[in-house]
Protein backbone atom coordinates (compact mmCIF):
# COMPACT_ATOMS: atom_id res chain seq x y z
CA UNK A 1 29.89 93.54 106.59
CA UNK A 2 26.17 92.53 107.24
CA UNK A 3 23.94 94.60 109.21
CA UNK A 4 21.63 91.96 110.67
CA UNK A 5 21.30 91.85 114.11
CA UNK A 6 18.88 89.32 114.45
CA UNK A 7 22.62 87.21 115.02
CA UNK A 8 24.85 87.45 118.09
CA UNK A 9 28.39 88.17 116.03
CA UNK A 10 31.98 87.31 117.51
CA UNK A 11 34.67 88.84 116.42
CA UNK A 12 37.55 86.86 115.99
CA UNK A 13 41.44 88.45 115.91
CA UNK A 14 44.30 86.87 114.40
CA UNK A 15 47.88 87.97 113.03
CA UNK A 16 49.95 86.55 110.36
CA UNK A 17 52.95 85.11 111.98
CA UNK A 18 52.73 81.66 110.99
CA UNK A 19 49.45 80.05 109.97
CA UNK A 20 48.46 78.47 112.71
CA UNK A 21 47.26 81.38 114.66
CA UNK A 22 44.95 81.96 112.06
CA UNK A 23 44.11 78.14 111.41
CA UNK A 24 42.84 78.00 115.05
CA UNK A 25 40.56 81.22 113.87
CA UNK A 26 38.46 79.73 111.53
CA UNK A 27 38.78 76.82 112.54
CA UNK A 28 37.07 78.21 116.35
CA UNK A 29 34.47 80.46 113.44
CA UNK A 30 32.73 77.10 111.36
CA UNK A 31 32.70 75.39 114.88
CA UNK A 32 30.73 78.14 116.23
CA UNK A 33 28.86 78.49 113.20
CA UNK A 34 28.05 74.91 113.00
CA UNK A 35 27.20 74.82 116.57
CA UNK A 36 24.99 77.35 117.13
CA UNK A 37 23.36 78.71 113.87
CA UNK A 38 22.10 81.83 115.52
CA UNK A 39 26.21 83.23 115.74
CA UNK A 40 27.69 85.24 112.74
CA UNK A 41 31.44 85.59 113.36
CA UNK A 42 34.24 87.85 111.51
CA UNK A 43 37.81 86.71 111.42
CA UNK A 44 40.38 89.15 110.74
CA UNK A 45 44.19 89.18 110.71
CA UNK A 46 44.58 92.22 112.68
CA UNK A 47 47.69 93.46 111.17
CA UNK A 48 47.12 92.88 107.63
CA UNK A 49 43.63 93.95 107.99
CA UNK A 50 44.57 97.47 109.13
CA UNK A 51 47.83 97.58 107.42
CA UNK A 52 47.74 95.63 104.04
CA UNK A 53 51.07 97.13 103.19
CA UNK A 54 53.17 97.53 105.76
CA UNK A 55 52.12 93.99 107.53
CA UNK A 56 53.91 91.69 104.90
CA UNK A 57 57.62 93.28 105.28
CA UNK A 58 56.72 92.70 108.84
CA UNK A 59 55.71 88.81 108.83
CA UNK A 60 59.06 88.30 106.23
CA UNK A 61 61.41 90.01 108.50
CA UNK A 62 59.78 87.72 111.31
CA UNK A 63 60.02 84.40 109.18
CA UNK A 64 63.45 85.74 108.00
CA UNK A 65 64.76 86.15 111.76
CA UNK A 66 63.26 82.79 112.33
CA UNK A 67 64.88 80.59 109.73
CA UNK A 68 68.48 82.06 109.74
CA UNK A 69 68.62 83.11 113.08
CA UNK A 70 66.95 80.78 115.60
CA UNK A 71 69.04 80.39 117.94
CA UNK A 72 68.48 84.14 118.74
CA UNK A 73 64.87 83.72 118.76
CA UNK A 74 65.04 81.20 121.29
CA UNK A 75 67.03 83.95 123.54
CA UNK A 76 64.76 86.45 122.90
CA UNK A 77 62.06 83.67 123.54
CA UNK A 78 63.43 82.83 127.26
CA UNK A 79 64.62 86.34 128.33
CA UNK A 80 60.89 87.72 127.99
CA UNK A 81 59.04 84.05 129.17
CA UNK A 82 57.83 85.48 132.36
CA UNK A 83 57.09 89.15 131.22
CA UNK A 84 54.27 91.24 129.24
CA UNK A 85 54.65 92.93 126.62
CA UNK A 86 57.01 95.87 127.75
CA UNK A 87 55.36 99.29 127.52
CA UNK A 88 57.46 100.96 124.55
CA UNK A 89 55.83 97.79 122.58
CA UNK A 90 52.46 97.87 123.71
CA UNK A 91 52.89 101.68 122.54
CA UNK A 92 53.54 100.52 119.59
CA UNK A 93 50.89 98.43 119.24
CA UNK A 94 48.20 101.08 120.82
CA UNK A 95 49.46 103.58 118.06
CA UNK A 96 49.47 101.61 115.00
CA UNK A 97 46.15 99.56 116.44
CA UNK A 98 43.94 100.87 118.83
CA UNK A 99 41.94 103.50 117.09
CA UNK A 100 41.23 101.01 114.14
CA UNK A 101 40.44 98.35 116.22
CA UNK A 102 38.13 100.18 118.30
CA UNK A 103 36.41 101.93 115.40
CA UNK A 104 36.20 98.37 113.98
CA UNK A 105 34.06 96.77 117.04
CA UNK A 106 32.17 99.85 117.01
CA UNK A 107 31.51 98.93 113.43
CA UNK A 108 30.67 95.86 114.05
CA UNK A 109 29.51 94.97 117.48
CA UNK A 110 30.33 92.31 118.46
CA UNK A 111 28.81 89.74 121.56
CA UNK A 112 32.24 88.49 122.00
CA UNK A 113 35.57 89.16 121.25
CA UNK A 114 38.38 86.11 120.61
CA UNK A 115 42.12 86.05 120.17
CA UNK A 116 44.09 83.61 118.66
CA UNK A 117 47.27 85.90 119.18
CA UNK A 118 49.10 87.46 121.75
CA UNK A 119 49.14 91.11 119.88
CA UNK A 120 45.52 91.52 119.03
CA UNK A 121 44.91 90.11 123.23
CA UNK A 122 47.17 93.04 123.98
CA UNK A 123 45.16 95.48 122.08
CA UNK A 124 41.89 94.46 123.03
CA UNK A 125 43.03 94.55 126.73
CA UNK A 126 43.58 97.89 126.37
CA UNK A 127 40.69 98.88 125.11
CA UNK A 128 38.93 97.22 128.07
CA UNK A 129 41.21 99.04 130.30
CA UNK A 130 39.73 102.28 128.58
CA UNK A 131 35.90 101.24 129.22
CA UNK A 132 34.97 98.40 126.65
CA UNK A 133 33.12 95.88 128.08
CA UNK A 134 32.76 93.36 125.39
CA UNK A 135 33.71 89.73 126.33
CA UNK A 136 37.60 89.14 125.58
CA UNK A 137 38.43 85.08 125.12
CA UNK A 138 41.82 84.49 124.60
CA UNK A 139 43.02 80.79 123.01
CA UNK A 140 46.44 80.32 123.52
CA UNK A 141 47.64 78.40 120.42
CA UNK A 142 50.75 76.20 121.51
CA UNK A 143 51.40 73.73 124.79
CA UNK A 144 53.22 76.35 126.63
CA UNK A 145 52.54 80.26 127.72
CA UNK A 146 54.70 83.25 127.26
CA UNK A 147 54.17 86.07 129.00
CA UNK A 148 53.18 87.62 126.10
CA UNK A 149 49.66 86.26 126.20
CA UNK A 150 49.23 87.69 130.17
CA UNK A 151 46.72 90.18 130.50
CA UNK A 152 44.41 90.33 133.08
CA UNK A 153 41.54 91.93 131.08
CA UNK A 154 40.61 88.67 129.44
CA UNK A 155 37.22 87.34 130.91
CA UNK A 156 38.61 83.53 129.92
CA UNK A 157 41.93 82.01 128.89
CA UNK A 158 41.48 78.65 126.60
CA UNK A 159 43.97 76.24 126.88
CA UNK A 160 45.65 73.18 125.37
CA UNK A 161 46.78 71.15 128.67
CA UNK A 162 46.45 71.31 132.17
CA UNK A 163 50.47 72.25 132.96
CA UNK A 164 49.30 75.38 130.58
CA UNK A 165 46.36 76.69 132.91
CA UNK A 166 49.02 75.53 136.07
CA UNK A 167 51.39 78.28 134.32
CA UNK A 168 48.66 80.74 134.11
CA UNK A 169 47.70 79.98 137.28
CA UNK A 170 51.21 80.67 138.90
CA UNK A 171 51.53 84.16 136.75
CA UNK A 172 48.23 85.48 139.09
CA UNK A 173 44.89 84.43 136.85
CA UNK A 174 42.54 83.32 138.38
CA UNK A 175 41.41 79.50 138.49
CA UNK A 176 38.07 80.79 136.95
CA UNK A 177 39.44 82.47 133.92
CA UNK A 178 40.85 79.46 132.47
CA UNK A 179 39.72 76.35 130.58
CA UNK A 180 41.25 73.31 129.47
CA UNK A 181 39.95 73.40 125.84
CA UNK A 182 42.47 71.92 123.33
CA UNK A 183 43.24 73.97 120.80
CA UNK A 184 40.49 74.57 117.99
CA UNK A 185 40.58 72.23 115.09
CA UNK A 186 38.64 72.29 112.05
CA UNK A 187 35.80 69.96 112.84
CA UNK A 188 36.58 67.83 109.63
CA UNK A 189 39.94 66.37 111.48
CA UNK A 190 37.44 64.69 114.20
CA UNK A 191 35.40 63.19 111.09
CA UNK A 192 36.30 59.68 109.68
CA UNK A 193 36.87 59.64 105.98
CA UNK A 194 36.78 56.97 103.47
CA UNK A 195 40.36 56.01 102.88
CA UNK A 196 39.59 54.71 99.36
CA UNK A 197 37.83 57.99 98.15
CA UNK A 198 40.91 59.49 99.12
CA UNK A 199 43.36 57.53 97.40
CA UNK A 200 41.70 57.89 94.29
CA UNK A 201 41.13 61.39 95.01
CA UNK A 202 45.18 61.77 95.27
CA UNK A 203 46.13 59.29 93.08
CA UNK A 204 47.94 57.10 96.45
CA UNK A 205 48.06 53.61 96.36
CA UNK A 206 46.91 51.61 99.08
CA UNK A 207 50.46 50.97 100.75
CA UNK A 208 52.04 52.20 103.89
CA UNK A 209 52.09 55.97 103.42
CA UNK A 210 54.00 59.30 105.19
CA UNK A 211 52.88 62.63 105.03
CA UNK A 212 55.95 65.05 105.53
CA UNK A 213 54.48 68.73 106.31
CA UNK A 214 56.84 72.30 106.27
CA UNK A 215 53.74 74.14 107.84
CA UNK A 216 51.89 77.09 105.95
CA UNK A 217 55.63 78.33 104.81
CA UNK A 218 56.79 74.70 103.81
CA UNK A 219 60.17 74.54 105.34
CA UNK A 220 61.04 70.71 104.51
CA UNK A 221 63.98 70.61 107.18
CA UNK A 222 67.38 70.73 105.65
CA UNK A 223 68.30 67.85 102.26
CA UNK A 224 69.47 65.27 104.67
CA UNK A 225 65.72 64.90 106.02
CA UNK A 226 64.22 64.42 102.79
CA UNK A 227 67.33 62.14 101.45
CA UNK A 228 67.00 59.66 104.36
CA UNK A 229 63.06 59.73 103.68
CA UNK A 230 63.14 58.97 99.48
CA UNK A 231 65.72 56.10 100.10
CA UNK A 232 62.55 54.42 101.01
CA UNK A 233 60.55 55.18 98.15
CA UNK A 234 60.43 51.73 96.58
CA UNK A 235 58.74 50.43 100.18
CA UNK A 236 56.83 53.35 101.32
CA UNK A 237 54.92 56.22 100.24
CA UNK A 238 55.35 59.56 100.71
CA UNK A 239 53.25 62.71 100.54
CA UNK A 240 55.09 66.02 100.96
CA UNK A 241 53.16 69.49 101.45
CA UNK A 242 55.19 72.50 101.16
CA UNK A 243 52.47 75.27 101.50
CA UNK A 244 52.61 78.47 100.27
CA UNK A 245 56.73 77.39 99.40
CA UNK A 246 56.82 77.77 95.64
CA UNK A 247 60.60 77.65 95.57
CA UNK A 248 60.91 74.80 97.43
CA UNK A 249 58.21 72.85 95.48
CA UNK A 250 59.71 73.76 92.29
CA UNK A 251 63.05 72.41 93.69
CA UNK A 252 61.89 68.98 94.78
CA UNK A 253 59.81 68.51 91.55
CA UNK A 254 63.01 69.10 89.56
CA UNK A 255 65.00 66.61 91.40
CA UNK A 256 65.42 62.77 89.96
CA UNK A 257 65.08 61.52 93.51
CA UNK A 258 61.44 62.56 93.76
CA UNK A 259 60.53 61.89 90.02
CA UNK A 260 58.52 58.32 91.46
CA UNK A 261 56.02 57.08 91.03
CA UNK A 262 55.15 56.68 94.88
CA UNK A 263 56.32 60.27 96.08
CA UNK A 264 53.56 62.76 95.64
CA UNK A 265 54.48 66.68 95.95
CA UNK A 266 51.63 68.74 97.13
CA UNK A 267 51.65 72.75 97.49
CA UNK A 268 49.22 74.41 99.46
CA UNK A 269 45.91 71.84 100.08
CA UNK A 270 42.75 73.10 102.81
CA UNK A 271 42.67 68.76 102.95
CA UNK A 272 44.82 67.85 105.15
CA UNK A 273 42.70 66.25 107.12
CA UNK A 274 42.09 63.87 104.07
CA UNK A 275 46.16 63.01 103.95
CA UNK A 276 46.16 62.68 107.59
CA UNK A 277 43.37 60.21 107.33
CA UNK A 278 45.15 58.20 104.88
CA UNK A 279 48.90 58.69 106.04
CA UNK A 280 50.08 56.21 109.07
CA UNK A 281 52.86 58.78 110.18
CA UNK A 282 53.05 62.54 110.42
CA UNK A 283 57.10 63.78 110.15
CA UNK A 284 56.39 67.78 110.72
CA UNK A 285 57.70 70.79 112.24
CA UNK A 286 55.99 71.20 115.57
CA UNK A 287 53.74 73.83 115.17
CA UNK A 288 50.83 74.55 117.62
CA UNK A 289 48.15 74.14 115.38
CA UNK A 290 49.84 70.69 113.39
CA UNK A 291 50.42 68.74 116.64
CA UNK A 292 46.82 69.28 117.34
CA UNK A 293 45.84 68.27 114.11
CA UNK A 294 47.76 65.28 114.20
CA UNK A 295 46.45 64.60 117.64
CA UNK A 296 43.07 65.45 116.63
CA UNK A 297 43.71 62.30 113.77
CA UNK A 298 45.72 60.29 116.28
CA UNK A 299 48.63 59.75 113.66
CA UNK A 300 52.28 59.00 115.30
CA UNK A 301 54.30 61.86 114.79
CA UNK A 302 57.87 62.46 114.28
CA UNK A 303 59.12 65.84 115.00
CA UNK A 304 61.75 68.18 113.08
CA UNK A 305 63.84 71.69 113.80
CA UNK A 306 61.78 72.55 116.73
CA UNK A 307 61.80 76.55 116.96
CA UNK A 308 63.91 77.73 120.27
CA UNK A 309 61.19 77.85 122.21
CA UNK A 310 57.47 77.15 121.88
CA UNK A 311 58.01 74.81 119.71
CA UNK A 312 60.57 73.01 121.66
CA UNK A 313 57.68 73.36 124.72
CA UNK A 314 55.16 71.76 121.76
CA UNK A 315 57.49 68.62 121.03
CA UNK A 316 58.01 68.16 125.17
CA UNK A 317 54.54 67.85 125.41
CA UNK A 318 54.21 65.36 123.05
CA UNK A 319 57.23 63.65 123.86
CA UNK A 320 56.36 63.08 127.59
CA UNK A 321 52.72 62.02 126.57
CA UNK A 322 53.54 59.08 124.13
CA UNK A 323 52.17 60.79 121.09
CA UNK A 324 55.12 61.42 119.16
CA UNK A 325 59.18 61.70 118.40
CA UNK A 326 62.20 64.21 118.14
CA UNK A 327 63.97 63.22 115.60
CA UNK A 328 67.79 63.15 116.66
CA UNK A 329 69.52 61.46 114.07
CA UNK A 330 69.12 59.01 111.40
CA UNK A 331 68.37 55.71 113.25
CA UNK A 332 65.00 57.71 115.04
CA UNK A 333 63.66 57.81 111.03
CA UNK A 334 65.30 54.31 109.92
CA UNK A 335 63.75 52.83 113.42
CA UNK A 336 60.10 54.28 112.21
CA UNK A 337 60.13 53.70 108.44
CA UNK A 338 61.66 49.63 109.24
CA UNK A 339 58.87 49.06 111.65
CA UNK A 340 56.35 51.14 109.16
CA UNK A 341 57.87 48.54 106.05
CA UNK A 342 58.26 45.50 108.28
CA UNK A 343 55.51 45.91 111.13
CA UNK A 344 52.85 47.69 109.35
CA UNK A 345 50.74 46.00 112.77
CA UNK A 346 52.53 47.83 115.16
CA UNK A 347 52.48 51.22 113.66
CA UNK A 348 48.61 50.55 113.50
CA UNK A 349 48.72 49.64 117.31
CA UNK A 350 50.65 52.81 117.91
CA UNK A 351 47.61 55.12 116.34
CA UNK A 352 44.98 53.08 118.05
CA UNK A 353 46.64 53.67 121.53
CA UNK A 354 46.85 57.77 120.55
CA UNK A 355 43.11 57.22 119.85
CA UNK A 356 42.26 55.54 122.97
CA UNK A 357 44.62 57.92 125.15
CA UNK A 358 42.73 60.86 122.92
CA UNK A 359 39.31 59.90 124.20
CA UNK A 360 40.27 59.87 128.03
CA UNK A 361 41.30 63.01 128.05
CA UNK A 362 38.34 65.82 129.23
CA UNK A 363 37.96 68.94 128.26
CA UNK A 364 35.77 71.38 127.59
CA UNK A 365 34.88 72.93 123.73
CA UNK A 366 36.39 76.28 122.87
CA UNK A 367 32.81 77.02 121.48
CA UNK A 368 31.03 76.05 124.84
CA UNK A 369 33.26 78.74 126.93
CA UNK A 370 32.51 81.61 124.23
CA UNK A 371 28.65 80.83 124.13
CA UNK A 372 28.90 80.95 127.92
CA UNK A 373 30.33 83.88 128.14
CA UNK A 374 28.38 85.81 125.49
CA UNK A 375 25.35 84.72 128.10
């Protein structure tokens, strides 16, 4: 860790379930950065940080729980919407956590501390309970709120939509505490690129393309997604990330089906901004930190296996608003990839009006409220 202090520093906490939490980290760390060139910040996984070993068996048993068993998620989900964390888990937490975490802003000394997860908020509210007085921002990461991410000690909420602050309004924060942000993107999703650098880069051809995304753990939906998508190979092309999934990558490059010459299989890529760019629709899981992506890029989106519930909350949003689709059987992806074949023009229409609709909406930028609060 530097020792300068000629720099106002913000400490950024994350944890490991699911990328996106820590996507919206550093994505929130080279905005600030790039804004103001007098901040140094530090993003950390809390978790892994502090417990290197222990924190992966943790995260597995999570994704485990979450791919074989979602349906009990989703209970778990709803039974604790409207409540904090209860106290034998925030015990938990303040055993395992808070001595670390308070020798590490000690350490480093921060101007400002940020969340991008509910456990780390939790911790950090304590500490400010105990006497810190450090600046806690808290970015809530999906189009909903569980009660998880309720704590009264944070100095400002940032949010995605205004039905978000309206929920943190009705759980007793105050009006002032909360700001319609978005959530944080990586500036290079609000940049134009140049399509043909691109397609060269990739090796795409200039033809109506889909990019088909499993999030950071590159869970493709079940074989009946992907068959209905390749039947279309010969007409449209397709780009399929799989993240960190090795397995799965190894499967799908093994398979005749996607041995052709317009299906590209991509592991993990920091470009996707780049593929969004050049794709003209977006068939994904609806994660948090994807949907904003995609909205970020304005690209249609088609949505897959929803998690019981935020994610379910995520594809409502963006359902109701125009921006995307549930896919419920196997007209919703014949219906897309006809009119994407057929009526290239309309699709093109479609990502236009996201655009448009994009631009109307205000808001305020996540690294505005932190510089304002830092003072």
């Amino acid at each position: 860790m530097t020792t300068l202090h000629t720099k106002k520093r913000v400490l950024i906490l994350s944890e490991g379930f699911g990328a996106g939490h820590t996507q919206a980290a550093y994505a929130l760390a080279v905005s600030l950065e790039k804004r103001c060139p007098t901040i140094e910040t530090l993003v950390l996984e809390l978790g892994s940080f502090l417990h290197p070993t222990l924190a992966p068996w943790v995260f597995q048993a999570y994704k485990k729980t979450l791919t074989t068993s979602p349906k009990l998620y989703g209970r778990l989900y709803r039974s604790q919407y409207k409540k904090s964390l209860n106290r034998l888990t925030q015990l938990a937490l303040h055993r395992i956590f808070y001595a670390q975490t308070a020798a590490i802003i000690q350490d480093w000394s921060p101007q400002a501390i940020v969340c991008t997860h509910p456990f780390p908020s939790v911790v950090v509210s304590r500490l400010k309970r105990a006497g810190l007085e450090i600046p806690l921002c808290t970015v809530i990461t999906d189009y909903d709120v569980h009660g998880t991410w309720v704590s009264r000690e944070v100095n400002k909420y940032m949010v995605s939509t205004a039905c978000v602050k309206s929920k943190l309004l009705g759980r007793g924060i105050a009006d002032t505490q909360v700001e319609i942000t978005g959530i944080p993107v990586h500036p290079s999703f609000r940049e134009a690129h140049d399509k043909a650098n691109i397609r060269q880069q990739f090796q795409l051809a200039a033809m109506p393309t889909v990019l088909v995304m499993g999030g950071g753990w590159g869970l493709i939906g079940g074989d009946s997604l992907s068959e209905h998508l390749v039947a279309w190979r010969d007409r449209i092309q397709f780009i399929f990330c799989l993240g960190n999934n090795q397995k799965a990558l190894a499967k799908l490059a093994m398979d005749t089906r996607y041995q052709h010459p317009n299906i590209h299989l991509l592991g993990f890529t920091q470009e996707i901004d780049k593929l969004m760019e050049v794709s003209d629709l977006l068939v994904t899981k609806p994660g948090g930190m994807t949907c904003s992506e995609g909205l970020a890029k304005s690209i249609p989106m088609l949505f897959y296996d929803p998690i019981p519930g935020q994610e379910e909350e995520n594809v409502h949003y963006f359902t109701q608003q125009g921006l995307g689709e549930r896919i419920r059987s196997a007209a919703t992806i014949a219906s897309w990839l006809t009119m994407l074949a057929s009526r290239y023009t309309d699709v093109e229409a479609k990502r236009i009006s996201n655009f448009h609709r994009r631009m109307k909406e205000p808001h305020i930028d996540c690294s505005d409220v932190i510089l304002q609060v830092m003072g």
